[in-house]
N, C-alpha and C. Protein backbone atom coordinates (compact mmCIF):
# COMPACT_ATOMS: atom_id res chain seq x y z
N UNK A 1 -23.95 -16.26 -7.31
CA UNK A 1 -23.32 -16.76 -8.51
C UNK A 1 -23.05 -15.63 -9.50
N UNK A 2 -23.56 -14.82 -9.46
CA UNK A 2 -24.01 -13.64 -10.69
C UNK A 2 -22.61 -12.27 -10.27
N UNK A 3 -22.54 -12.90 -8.94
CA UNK A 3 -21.12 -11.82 -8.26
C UNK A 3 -19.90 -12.55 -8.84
N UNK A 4 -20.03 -13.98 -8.64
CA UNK A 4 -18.52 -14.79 -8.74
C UNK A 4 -18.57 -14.26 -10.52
N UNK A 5 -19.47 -14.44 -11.31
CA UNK A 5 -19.36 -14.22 -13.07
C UNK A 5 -18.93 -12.57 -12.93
N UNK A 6 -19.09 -11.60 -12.45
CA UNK A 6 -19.23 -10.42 -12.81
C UNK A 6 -17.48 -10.07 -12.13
N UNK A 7 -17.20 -10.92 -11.09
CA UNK A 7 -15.75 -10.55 -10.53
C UNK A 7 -14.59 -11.31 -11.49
N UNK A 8 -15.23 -12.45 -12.40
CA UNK A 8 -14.16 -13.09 -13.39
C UNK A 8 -14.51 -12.26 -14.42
N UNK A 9 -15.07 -11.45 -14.93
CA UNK A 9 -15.19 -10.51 -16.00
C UNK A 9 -14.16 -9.59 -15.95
N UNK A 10 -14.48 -8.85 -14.54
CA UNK A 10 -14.07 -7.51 -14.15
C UNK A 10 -12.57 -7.98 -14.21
N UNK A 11 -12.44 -9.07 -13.82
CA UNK A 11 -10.66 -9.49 -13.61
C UNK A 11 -10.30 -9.38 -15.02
N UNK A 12 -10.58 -10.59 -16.10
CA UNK A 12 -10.48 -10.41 -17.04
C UNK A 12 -10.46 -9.34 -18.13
N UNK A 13 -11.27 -8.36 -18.00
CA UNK A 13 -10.73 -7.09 -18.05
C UNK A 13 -9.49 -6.45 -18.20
N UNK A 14 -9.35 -6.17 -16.40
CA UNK A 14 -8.12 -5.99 -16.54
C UNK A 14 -7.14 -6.69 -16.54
N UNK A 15 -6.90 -7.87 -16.76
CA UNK A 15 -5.93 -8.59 -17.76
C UNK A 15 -5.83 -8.61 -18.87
N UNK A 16 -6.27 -8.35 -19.62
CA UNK A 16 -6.66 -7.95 -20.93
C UNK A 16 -5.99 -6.57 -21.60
N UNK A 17 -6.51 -5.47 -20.45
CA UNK A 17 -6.32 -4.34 -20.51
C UNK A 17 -4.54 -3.96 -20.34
N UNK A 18 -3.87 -4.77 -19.49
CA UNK A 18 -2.75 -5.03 -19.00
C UNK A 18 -1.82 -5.61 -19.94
N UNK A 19 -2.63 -6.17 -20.63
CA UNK A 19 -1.80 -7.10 -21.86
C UNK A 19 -1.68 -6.17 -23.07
N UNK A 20 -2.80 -5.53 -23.37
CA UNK A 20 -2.40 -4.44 -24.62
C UNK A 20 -1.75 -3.57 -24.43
N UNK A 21 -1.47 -2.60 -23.15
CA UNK A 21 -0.46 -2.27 -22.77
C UNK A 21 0.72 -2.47 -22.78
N UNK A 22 1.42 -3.98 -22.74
CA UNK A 22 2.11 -4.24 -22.95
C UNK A 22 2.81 -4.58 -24.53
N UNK A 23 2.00 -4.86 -25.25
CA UNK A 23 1.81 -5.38 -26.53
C UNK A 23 1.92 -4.07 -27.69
N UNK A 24 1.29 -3.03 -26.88
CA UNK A 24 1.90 -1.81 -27.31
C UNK A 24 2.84 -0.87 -27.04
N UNK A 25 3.80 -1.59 -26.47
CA UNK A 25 5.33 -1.24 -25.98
C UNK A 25 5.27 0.30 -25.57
N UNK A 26 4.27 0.45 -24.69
CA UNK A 26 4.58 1.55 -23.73
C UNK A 26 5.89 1.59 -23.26
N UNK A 27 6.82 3.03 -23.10
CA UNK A 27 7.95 2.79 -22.26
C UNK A 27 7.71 2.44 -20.73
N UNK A 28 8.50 1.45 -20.13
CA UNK A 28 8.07 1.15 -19.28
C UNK A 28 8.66 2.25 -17.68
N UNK A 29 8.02 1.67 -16.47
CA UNK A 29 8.29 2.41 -15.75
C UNK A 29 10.01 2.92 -15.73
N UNK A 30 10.52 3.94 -15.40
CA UNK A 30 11.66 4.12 -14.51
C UNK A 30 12.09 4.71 -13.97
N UNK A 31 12.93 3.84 -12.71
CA UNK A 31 13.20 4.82 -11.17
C UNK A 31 14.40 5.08 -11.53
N UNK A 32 15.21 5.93 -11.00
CA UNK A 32 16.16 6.40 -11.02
C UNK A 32 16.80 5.77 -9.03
N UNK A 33 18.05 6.02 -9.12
CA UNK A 33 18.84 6.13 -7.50
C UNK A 33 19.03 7.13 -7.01
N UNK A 34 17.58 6.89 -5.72
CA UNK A 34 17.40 8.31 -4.76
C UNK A 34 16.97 9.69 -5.50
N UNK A 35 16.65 9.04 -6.65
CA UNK A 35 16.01 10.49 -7.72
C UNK A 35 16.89 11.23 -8.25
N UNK A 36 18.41 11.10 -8.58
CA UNK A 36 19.68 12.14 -8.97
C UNK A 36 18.88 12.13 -10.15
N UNK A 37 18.25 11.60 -10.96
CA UNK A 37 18.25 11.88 -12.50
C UNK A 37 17.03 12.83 -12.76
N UNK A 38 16.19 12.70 -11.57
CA UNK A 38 15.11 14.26 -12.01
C UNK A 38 15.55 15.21 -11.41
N UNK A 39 16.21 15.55 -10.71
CA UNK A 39 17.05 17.32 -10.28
C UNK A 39 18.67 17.23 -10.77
N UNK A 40 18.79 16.46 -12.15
CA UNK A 40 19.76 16.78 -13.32
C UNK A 40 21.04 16.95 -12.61
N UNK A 41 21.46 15.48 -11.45
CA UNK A 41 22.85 15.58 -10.94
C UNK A 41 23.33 14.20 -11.83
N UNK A 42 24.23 14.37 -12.48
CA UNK A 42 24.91 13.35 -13.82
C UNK A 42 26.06 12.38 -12.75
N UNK A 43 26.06 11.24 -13.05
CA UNK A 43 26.68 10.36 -12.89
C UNK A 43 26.48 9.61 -11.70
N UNK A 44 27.32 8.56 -10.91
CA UNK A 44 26.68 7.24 -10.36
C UNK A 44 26.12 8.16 -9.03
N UNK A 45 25.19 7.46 -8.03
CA UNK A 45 24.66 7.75 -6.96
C UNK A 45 26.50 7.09 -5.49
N UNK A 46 26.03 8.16 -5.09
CA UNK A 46 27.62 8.28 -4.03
C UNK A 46 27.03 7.24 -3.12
N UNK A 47 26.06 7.08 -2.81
CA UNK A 47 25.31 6.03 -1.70
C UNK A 47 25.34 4.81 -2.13
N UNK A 48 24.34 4.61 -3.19
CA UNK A 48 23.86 3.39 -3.36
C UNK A 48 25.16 2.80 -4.51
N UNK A 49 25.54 3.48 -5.45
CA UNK A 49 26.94 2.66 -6.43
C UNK A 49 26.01 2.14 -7.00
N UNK A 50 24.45 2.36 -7.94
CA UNK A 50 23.78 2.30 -8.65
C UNK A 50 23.44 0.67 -8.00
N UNK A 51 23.19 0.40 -7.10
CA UNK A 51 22.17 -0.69 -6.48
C UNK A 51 20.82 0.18 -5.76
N UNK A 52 19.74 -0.06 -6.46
CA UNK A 52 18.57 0.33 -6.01
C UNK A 52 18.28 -0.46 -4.33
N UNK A 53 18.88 -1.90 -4.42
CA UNK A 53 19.01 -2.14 -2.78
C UNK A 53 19.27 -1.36 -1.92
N UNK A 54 20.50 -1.27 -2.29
CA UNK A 54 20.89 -0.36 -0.60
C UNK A 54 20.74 1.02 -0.67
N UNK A 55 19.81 1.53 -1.86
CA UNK A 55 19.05 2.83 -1.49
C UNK A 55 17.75 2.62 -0.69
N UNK A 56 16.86 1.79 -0.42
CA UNK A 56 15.87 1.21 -0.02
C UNK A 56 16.25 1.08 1.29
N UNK A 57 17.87 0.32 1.37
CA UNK A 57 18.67 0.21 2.72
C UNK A 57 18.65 1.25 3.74
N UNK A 58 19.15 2.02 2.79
CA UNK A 58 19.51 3.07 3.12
C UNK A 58 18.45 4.12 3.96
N UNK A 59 17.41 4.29 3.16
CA UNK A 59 16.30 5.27 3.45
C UNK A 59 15.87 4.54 5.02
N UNK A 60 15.54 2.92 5.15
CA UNK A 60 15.19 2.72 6.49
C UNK A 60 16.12 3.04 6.99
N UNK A 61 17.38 2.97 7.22
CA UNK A 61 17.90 3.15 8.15
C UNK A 61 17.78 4.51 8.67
N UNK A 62 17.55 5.83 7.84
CA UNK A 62 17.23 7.06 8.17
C UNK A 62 16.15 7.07 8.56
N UNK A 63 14.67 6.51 8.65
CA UNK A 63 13.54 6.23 9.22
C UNK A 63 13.77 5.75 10.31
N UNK A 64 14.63 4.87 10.63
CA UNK A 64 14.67 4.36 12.04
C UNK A 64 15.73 5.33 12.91
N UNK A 65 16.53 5.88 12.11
CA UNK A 65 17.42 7.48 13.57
C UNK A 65 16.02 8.26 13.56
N UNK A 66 15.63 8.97 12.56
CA UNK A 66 14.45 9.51 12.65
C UNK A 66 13.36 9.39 13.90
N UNK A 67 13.07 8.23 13.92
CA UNK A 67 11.51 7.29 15.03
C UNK A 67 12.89 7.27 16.37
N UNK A 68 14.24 7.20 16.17
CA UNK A 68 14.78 7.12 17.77
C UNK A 68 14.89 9.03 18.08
N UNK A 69 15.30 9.60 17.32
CA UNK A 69 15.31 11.00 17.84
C UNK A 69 14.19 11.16 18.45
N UNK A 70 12.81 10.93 17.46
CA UNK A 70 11.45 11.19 18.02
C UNK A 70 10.92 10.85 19.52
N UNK A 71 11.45 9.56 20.11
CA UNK A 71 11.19 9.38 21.01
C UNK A 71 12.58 10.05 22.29
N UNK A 72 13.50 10.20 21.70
CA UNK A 72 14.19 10.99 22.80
C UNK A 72 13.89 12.36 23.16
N UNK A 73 14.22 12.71 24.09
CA UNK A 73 13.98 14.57 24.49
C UNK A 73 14.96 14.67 25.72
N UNK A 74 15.20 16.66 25.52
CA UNK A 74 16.11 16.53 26.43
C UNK A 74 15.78 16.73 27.92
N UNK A 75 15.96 16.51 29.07
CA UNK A 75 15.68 16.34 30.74
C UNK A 75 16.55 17.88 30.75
N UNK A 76 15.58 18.46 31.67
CA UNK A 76 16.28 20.19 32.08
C UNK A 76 16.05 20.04 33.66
């Protein structure tokens, strides 16, 4: 019983903690598309057309040529 009180504390906590955070208008997170805006390339992303979707799209689909190259090799 003394675990279930000490894990609704600990929660409460950080809900709490989560809420003044908010309440003190931290700026909130932000991503940029494919990162152009932290190595200072100006204007829309050529890929995505400023949809964070099909940058997400995008990246698996380069993970998955990636994992097929990996398993191919060439026969000599």
């Amino acid at each position: 019983m003394a675990t279930m009180v000490l894990s609704f504390v600990v929660l409460g906590l950080v809900i709490i903690g989560m809420a003044v955070g908010v309440i003190m208008g931290r700026k909130p997170i932000a991503g940029s598309c494919g990162g152009l805006a932290n190595v200072g390339i100006e204007g829309k992303c050529s890929i995505c057309g400023d949809d964070p979707q099909k940058c997400d799209d995008e990246q698996e689909k380069q993970k998955k040529k990636a994992e097929i190259a990996d398993m191919a090799y060439e026969v000599k």
